[in-house]
C-alpha atoms as a PDB file:
ATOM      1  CA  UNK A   1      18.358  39.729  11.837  1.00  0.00           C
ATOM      2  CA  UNK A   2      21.327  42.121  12.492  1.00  0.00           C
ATOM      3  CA  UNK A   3      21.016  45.483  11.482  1.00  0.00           C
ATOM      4  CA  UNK A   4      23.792  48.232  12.119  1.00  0.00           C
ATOM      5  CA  UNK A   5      22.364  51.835  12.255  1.00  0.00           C
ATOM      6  CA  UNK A   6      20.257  50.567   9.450  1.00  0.00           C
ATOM      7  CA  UNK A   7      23.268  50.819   7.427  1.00  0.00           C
ATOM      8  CA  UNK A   8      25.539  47.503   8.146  1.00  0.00           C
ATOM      9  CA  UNK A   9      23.432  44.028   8.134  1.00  0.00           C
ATOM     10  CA  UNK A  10      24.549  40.892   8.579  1.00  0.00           C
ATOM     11  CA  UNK A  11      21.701  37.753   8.658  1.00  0.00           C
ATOM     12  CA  UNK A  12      21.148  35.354  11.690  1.00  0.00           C
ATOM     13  CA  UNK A  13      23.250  32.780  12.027  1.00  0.00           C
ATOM     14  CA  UNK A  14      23.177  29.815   9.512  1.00  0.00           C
ATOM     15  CA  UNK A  15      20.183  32.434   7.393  1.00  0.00           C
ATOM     16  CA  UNK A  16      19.944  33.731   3.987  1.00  0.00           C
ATOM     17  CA  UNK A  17      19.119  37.460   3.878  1.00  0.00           C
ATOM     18  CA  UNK A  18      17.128  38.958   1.265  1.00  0.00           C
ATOM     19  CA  UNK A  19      17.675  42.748   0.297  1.00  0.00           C
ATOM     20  CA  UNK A  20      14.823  44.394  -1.663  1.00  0.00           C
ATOM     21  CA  UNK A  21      15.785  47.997  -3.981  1.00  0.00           C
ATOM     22  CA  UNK A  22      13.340  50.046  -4.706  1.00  0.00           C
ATOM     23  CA  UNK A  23      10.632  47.144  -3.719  1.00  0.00           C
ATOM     24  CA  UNK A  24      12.243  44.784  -5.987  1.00  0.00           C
ATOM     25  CA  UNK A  25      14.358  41.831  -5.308  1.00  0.00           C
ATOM     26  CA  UNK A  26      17.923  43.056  -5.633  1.00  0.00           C
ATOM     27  CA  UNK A  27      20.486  40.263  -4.093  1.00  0.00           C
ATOM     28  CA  UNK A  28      21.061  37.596  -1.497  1.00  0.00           C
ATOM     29  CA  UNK A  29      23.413  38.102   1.492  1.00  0.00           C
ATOM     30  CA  UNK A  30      25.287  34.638   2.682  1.00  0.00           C
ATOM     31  CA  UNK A  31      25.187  33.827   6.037  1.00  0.00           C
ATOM     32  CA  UNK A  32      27.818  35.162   8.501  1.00  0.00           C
ATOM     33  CA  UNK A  33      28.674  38.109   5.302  1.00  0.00           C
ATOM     34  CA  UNK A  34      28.502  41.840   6.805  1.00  0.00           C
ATOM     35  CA  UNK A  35      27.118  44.566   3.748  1.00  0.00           C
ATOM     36  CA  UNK A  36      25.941  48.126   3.161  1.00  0.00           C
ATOM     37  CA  UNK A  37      22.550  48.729   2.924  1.00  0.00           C
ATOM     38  CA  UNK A  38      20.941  52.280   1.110  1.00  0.00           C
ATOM     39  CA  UNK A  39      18.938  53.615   4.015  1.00  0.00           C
ATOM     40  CA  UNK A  40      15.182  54.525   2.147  1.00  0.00           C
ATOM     41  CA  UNK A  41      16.254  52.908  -0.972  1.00  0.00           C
ATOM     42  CA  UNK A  42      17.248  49.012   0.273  1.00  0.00           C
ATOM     43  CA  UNK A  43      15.296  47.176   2.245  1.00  0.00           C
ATOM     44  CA  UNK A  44      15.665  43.661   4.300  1.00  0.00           C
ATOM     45  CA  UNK A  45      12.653  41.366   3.376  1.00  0.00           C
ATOM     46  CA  UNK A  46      13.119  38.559   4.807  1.00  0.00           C
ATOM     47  CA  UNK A  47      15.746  35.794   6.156  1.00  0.00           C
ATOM     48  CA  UNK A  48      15.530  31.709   5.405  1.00  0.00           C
ATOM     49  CA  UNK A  49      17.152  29.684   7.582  1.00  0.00           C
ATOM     50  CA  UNK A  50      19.712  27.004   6.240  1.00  0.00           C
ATOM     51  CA  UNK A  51      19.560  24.376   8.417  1.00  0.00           C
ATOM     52  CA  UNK A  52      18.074  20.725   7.939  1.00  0.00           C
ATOM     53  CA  UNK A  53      14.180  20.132   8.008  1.00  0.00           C
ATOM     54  CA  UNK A  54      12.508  17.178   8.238  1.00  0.00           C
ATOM     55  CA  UNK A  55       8.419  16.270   7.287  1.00  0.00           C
ATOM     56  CA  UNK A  56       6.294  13.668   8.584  1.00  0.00           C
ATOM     57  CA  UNK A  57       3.870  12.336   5.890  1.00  0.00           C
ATOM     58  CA  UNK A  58       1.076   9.360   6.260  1.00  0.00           C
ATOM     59  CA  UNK A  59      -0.028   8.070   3.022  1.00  0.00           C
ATOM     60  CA  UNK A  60      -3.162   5.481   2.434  1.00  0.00           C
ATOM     61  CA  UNK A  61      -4.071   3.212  -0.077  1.00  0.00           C
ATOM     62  CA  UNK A  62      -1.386   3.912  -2.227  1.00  0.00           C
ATOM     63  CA  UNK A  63      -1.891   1.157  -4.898  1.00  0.00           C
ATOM     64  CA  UNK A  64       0.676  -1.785  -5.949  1.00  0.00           C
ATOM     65  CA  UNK A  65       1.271  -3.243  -9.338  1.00  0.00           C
ATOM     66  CA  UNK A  66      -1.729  -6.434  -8.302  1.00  0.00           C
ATOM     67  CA  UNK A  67      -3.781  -3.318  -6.766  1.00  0.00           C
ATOM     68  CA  UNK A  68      -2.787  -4.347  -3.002  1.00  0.00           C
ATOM     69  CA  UNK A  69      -3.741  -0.803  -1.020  1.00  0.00           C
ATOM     70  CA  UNK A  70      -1.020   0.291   1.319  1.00  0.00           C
ATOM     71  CA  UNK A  71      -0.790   2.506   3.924  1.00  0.00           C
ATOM     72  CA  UNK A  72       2.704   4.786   4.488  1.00  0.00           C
ATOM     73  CA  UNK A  73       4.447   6.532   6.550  1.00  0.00           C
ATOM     74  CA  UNK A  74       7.371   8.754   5.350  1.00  0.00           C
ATOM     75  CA  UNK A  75      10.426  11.030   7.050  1.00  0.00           C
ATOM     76  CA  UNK A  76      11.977  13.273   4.428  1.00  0.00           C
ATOM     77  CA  UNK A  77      15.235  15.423   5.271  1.00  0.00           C
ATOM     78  CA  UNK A  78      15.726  18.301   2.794  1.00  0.00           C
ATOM     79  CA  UNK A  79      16.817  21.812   3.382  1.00  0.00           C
ATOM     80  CA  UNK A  80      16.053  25.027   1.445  1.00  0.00           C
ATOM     81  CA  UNK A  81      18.368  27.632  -0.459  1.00  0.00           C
ATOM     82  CA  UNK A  82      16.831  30.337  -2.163  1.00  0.00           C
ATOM     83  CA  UNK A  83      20.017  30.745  -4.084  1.00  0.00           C
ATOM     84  CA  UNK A  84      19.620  27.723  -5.868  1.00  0.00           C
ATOM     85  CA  UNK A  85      16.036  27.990  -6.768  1.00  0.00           C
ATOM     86  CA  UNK A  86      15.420  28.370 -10.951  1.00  0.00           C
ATOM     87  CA  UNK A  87      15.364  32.155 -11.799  1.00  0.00           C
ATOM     88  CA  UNK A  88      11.733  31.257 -13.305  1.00  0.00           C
ATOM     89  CA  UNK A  89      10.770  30.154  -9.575  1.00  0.00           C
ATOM     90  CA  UNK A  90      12.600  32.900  -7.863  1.00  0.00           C
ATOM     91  CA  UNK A  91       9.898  35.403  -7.538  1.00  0.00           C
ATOM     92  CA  UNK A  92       7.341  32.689  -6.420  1.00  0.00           C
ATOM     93  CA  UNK A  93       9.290  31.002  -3.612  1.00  0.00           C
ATOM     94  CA  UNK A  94      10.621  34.591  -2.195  1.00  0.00           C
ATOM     95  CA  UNK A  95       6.945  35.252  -1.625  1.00  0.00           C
ATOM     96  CA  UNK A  96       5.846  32.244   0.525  1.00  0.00           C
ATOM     97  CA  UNK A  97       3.975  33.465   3.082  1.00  0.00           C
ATOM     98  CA  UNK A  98       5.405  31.049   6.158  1.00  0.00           C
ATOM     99  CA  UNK A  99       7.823  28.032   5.840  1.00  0.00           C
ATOM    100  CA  UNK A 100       4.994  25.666   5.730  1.00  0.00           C
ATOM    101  CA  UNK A 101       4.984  26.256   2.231  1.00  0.00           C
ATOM    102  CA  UNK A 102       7.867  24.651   1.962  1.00  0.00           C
ATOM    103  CA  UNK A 103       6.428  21.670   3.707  1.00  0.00           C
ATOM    104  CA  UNK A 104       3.530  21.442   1.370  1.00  0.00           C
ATOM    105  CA  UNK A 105       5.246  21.297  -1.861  1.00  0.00           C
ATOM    106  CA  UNK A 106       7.692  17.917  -0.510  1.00  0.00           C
ATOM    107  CA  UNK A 107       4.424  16.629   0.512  1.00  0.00           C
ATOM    108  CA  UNK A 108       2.818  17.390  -2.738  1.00  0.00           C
ATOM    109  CA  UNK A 109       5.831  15.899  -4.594  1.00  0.00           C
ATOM    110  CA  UNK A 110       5.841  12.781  -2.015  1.00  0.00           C
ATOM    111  CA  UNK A 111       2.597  11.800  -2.539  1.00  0.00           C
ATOM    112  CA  UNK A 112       2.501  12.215  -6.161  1.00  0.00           C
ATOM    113  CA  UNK A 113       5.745  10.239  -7.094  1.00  0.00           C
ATOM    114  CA  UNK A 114       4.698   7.567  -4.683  1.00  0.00           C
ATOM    115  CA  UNK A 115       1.242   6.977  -6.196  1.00  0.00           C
ATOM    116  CA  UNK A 116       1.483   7.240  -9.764  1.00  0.00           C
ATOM    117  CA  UNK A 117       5.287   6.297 -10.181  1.00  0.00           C
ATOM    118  CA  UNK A 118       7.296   4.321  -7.246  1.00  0.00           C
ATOM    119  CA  UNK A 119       4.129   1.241  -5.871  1.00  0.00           C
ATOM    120  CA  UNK A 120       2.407   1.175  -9.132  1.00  0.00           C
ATOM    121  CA  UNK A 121       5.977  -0.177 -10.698  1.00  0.00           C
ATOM    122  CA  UNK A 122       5.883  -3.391  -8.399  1.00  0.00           C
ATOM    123  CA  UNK A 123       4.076  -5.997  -6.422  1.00  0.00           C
ATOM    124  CA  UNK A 124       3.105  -5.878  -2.530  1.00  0.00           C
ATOM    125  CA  UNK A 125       5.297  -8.474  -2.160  1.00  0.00           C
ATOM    126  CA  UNK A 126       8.221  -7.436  -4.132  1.00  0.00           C
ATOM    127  CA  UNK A 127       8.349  -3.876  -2.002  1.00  0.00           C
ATOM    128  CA  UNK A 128       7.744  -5.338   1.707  1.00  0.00           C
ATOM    129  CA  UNK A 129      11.499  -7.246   1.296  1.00  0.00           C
ATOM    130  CA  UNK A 130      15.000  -6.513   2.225  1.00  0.00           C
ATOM    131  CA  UNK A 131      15.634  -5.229  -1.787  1.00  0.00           C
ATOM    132  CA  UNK A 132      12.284  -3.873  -2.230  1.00  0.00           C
ATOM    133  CA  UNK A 133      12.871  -1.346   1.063  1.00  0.00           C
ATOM    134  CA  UNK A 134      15.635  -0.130  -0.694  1.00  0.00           C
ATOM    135  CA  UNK A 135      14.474   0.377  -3.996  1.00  0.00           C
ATOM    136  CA  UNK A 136      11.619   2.379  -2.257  1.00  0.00           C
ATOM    137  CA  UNK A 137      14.323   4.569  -0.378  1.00  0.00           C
ATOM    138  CA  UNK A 138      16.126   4.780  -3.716  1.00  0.00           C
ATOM    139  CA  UNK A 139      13.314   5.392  -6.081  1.00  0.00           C
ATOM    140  CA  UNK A 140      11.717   7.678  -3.727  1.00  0.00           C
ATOM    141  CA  UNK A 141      14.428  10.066  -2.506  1.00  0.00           C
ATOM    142  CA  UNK A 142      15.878  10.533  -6.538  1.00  0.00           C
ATOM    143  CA  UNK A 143      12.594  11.088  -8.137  1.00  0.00           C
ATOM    144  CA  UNK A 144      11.498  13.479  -5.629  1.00  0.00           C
ATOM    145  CA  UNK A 145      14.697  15.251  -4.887  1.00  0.00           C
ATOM    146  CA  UNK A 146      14.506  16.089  -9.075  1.00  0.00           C
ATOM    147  CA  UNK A 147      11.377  17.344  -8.558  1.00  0.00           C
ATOM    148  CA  UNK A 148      11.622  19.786  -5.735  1.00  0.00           C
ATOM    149  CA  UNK A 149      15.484  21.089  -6.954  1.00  0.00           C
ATOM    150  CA  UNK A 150      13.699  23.734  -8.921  1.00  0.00           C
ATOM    151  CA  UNK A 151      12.264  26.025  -5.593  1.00  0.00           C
ATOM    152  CA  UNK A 152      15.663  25.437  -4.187  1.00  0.00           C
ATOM    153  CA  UNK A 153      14.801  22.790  -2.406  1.00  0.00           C
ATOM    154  CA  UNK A 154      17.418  19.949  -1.512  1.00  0.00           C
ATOM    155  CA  UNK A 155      17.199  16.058  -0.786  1.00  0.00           C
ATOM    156  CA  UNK A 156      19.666  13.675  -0.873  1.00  0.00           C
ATOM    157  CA  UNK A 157      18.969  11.768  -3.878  1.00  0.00           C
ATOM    158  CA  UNK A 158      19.982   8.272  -2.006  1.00  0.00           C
ATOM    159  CA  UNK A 159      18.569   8.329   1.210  1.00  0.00           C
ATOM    160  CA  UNK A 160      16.584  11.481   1.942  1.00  0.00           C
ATOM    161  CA  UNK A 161      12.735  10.077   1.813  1.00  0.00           C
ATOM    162  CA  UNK A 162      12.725   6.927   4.233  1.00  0.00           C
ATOM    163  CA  UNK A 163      10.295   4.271   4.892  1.00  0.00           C
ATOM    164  CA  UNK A 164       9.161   4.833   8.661  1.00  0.00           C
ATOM    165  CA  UNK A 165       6.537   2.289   8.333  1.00  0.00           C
ATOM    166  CA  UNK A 166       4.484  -0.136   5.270  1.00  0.00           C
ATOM    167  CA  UNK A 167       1.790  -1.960   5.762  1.00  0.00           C
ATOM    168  CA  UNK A 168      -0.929  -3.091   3.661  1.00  0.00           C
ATOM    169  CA  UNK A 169      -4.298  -1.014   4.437  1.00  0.00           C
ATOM    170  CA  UNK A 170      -7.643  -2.969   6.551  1.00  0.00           C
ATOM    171  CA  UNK A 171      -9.714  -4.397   4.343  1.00  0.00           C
ATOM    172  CA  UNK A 172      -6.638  -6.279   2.974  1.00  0.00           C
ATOM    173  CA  UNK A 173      -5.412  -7.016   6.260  1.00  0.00           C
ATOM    174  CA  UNK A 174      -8.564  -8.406   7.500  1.00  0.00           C
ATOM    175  CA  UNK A 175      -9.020 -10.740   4.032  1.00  0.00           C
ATOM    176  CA  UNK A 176      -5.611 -12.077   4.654  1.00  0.00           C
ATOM    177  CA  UNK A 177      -6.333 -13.038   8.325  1.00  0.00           C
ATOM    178  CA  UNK A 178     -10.285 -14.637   6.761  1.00  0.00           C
ATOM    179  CA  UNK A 179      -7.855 -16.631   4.348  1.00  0.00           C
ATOM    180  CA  UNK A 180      -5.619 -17.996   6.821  1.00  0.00           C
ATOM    181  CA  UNK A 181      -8.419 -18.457   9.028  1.00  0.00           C
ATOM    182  CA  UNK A 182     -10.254 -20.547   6.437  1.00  0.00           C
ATOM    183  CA  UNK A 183      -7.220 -22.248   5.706  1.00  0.00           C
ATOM    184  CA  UNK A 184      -6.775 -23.343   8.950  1.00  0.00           C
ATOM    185  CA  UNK A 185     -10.225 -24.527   9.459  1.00  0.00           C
ATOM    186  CA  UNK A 186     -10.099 -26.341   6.041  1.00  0.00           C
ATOM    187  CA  UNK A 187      -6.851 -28.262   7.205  1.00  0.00           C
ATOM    188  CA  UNK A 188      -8.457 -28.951  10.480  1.00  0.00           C
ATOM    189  CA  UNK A 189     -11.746 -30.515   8.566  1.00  0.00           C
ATOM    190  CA  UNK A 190      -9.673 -32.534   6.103  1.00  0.00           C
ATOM    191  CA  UNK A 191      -7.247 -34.458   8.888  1.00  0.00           C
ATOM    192  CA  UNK A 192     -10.499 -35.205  10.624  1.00  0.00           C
ATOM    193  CA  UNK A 193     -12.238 -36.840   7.672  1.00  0.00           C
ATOM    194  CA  UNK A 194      -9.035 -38.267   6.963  1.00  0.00           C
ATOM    195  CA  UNK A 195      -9.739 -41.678   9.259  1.00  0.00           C
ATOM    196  CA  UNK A 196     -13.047 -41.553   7.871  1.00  0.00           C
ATOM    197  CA  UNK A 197     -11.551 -42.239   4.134  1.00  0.00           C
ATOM    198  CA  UNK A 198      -9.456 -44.552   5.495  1.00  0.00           C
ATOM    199  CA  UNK A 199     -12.060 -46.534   6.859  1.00  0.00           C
ATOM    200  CA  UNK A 200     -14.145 -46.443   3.370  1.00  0.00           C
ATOM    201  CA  UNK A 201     -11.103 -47.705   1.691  1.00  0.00           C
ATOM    202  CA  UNK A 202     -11.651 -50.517   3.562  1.00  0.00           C
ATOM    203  CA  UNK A 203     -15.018 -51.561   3.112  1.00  0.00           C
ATOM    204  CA  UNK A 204     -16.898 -52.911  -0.127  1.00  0.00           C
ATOM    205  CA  UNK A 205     -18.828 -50.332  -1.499  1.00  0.00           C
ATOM    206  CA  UNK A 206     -22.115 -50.957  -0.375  1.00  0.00           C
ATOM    207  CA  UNK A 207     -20.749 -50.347   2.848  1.00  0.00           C
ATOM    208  CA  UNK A 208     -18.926 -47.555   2.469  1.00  0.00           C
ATOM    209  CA  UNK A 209     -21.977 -45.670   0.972  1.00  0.00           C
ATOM    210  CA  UNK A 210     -24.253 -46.888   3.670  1.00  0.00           C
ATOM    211  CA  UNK A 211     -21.447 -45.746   6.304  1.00  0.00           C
ATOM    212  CA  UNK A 212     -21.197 -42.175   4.192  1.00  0.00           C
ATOM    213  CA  UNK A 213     -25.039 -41.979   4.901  1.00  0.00           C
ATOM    214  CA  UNK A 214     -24.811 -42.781   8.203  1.00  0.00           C
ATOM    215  CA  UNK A 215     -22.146 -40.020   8.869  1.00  0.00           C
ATOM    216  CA  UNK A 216     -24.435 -37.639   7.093  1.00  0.00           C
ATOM    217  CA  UNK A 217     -27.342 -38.381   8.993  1.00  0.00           C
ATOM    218  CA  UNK A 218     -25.372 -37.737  12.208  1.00  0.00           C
ATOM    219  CA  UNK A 219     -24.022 -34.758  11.143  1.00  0.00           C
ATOM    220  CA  UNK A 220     -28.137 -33.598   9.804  1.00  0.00           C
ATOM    221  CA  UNK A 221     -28.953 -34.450  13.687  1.00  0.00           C
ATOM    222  CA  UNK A 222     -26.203 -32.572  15.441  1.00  0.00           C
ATOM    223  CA  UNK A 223     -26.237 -29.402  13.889  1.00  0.00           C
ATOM    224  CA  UNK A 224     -30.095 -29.119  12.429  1.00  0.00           C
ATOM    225  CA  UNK A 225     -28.670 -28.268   8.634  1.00  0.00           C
ATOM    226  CA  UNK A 226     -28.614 -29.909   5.234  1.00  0.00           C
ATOM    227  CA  UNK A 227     -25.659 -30.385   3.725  1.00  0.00           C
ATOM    228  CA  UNK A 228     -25.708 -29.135  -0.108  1.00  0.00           C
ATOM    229  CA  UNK A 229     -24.648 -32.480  -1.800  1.00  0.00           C
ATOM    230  CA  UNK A 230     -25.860 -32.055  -5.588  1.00  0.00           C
ATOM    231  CA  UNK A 231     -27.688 -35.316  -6.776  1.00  0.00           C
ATOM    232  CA  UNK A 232     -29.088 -35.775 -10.696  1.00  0.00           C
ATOM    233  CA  UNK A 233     -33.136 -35.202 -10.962  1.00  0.00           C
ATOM    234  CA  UNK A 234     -35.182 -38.280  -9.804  1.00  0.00           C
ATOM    235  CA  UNK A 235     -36.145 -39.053 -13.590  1.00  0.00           C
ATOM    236  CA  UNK A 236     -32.694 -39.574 -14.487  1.00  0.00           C
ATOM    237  CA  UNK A 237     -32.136 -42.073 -12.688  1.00  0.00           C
ATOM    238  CA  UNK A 238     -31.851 -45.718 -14.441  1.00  0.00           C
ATOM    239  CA  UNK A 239     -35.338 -47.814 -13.942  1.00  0.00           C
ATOM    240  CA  UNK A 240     -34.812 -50.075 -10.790  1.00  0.00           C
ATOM    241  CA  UNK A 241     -32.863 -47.562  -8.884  1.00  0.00           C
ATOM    242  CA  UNK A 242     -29.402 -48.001  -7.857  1.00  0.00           C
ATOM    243  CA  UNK A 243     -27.959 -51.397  -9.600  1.00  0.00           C
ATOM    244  CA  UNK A 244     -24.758 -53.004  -9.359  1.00  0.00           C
ATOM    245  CA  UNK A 245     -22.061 -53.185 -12.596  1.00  0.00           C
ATOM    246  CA  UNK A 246     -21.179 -56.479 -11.960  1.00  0.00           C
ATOM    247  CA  UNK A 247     -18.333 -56.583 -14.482  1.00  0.00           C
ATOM    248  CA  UNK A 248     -17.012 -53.678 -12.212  1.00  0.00           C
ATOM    249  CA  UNK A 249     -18.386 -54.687  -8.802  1.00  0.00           C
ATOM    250  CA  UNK A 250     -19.704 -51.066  -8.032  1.00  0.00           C
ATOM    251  CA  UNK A 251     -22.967 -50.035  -6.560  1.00  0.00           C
ATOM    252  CA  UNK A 252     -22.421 -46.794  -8.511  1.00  0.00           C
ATOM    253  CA  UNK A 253     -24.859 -46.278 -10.985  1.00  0.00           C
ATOM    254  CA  UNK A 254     -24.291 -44.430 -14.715  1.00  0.00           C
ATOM    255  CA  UNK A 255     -26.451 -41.757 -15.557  1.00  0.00           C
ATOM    256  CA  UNK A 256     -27.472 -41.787 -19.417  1.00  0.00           C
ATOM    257  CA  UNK A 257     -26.667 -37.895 -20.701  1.00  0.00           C
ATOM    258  CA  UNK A 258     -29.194 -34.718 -20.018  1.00  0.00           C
ATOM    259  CA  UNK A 259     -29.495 -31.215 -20.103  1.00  0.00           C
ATOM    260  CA  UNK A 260     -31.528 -30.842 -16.995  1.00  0.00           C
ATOM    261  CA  UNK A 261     -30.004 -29.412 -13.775  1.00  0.00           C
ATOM    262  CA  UNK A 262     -29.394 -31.310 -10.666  1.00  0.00           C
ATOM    263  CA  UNK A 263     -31.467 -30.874  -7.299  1.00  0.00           C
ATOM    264  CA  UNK A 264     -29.370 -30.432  -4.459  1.00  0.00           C
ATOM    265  CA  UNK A 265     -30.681 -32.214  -1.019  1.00  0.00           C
ATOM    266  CA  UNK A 266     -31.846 -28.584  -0.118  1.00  0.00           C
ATOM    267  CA  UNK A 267     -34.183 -28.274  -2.791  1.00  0.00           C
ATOM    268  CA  UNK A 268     -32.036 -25.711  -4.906  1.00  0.00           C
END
C-alpha cells in the first residue's frame, strides 16, 4: 500500500484498493492509478491482489452413475476481482476476513458440482477414458466457474478445474483385485480338470463315474474336506439302486418328481 502524506494513494502493484467514506464503501482504485484521498473523511480498507491463485482439493467417494466410489484430486486456477463481484455480494466479499475465504467458497463449489452434478451423470468407466477426462475438465471448470462469477471470482470455463489424479476408492479397489484373483484361480482349476474330462469322454460310463469317485476320494484324502456335491434324499431313489437305461446305455438313473430337498454329502 502506497500512501502520499495520507493524501495521494496508489495500491501495490497488480492490487485492487478499496477506499471507505465516512465508514462506508465508497469506490475501487485500479492498480497502478494514483488518487486523492479526504484525510479524516476517506479511508483505505483494504487491497486484493490480482494475480492467479491456484487450490489443491482431495475429494473421496464421490459416487458414479453404477455407484462406483471415487477418490479425486483437483488443481483449480481462478483469480479474484472485487470489481466484478454482483452488487448484492459486494458488501459480503469486501468483508472476508483473510483470503482463505476465497479458497473455501471454490472448494465449496468444487465439491458440490462434482458430487451431485458432474460423476453422478456417467459411469466409472465412461469418466476414467481419453473423452471422459475431458468431459470432466469441461463439465467441471464451466459449471463451477458459473457458480463462483457472482463473488468476483474467475475460472476459465474450459480448462480451469483439472483432473490431477482419479481413482476408484479401497474397498472397490480391493473387490476388483478378489475378482481377478478368483478369476484367475477359476481359469487355473478349469485347464486342470480339463484332461480329466477328456479322459471321461473316453470311457463308458460306468467308468467314468467310478473314475469321478475315485478323483473325489483323492481329493477327500489330500485336503481332509468334503466337497458339497448335492445328491436327491436316499428315498428318492428308484428301488434297486442305480440301474442301467438300456435303450440309452446310461448308468444314470431318473428320479420320479418331489418336493423334498436334496442332502448334500456334508449333511446340509
Amino acid at each position: 500500500m502506497n500512501r502520499f502524506a495520507n493524501i495521494l494513494y496508489r495500491p501495490t502493484e497488480n492490487h485492487i484498493g478499496v477506499i471507505y467514506r465516512f465508514g462506508r464503501f465508497h469506490r475501487f482504485v485500479s492498480p497502478d492509478r494514483l488518487v486523492f484521498t479526504i484525510p479524516w473523511i476517506e479511508e483505505v480498507d483494504n487491497e486484493t491482489r490480482l494475480d492467479m491463485r491456484t487450490s489443491q482439493i482431495s475429494l473421496s467417494d464421490v459416487y458414479t452413475s453404477e455407484k462406483v466410489a471415487v477418490n479425486i484430486d483437483f488443481k483449480v486456477f481462478y483469480f479474484v476481482d472485487l470489481r466484478k463481484a454482483d452488487e448484492s455480494r459486494r458488501l459480503q466479499v469486501l468483508r472476508f476476513p483473510t483470503d482463505n475465504a476465497w479458497d473455501e467458497i471454490v472448494r465449496t463449489a468444487v465439491n458440490d458440482v462434482a458430487r451431485n452434478r458432474v460423476f453422478i451423470a456417467k459411469s466409472f468407466n465412461e469418466l476414467n477414458s481419453k473423452d471422459g477426462r475431458a468431459y470432466l475438465k469441461m463439465a467441471l471448470s464451466s459449471e463451477v466457474a458459473e457458480r463462483v462469477r457472482g463473488f468476483g471470482i474467475f475460472i476459465n470455463p474450459r480448462f480451469g478445474v483439472n483432473i490431477a489424479d482419479l481413482q476408484p476408492n479401497e474397498e472397490f479397489r480391493k473387490a476388483l483385485m478378489e475378482e481377478s484373483a478368483a478369476s484367475t484361480v477359476g481359469s487355473a482349476a478349469m485347464s486342470r480338470l480339463i484332461p480329466l474330462l477328456d479322459r471321461i469322454r473316453e470311457q463308458n460310463q460306468e467308468k467314468a463315474v467310478y473314475m469321478l469317485i475315485m478323483q473325489i476320494a483323492s481329493a477327500v484324502a489330500k485336503n481332509g474336506t468334503v466337497p458339497d456335491v448335492i445328491f436327491p434324499n436316499p428315498e428318492e431313489y428308484p428301488s434297486g439302486g442305480i440301474v442301467r437305461d438300456v435303450s440309452q446305455g446310461s448308468i444314470i438313473p431318473k428320479y420320479p418328481p418331489s418336493n423334498k430337498r436334496p442332502k448334500s454329502v456334508a449333511g446340509d
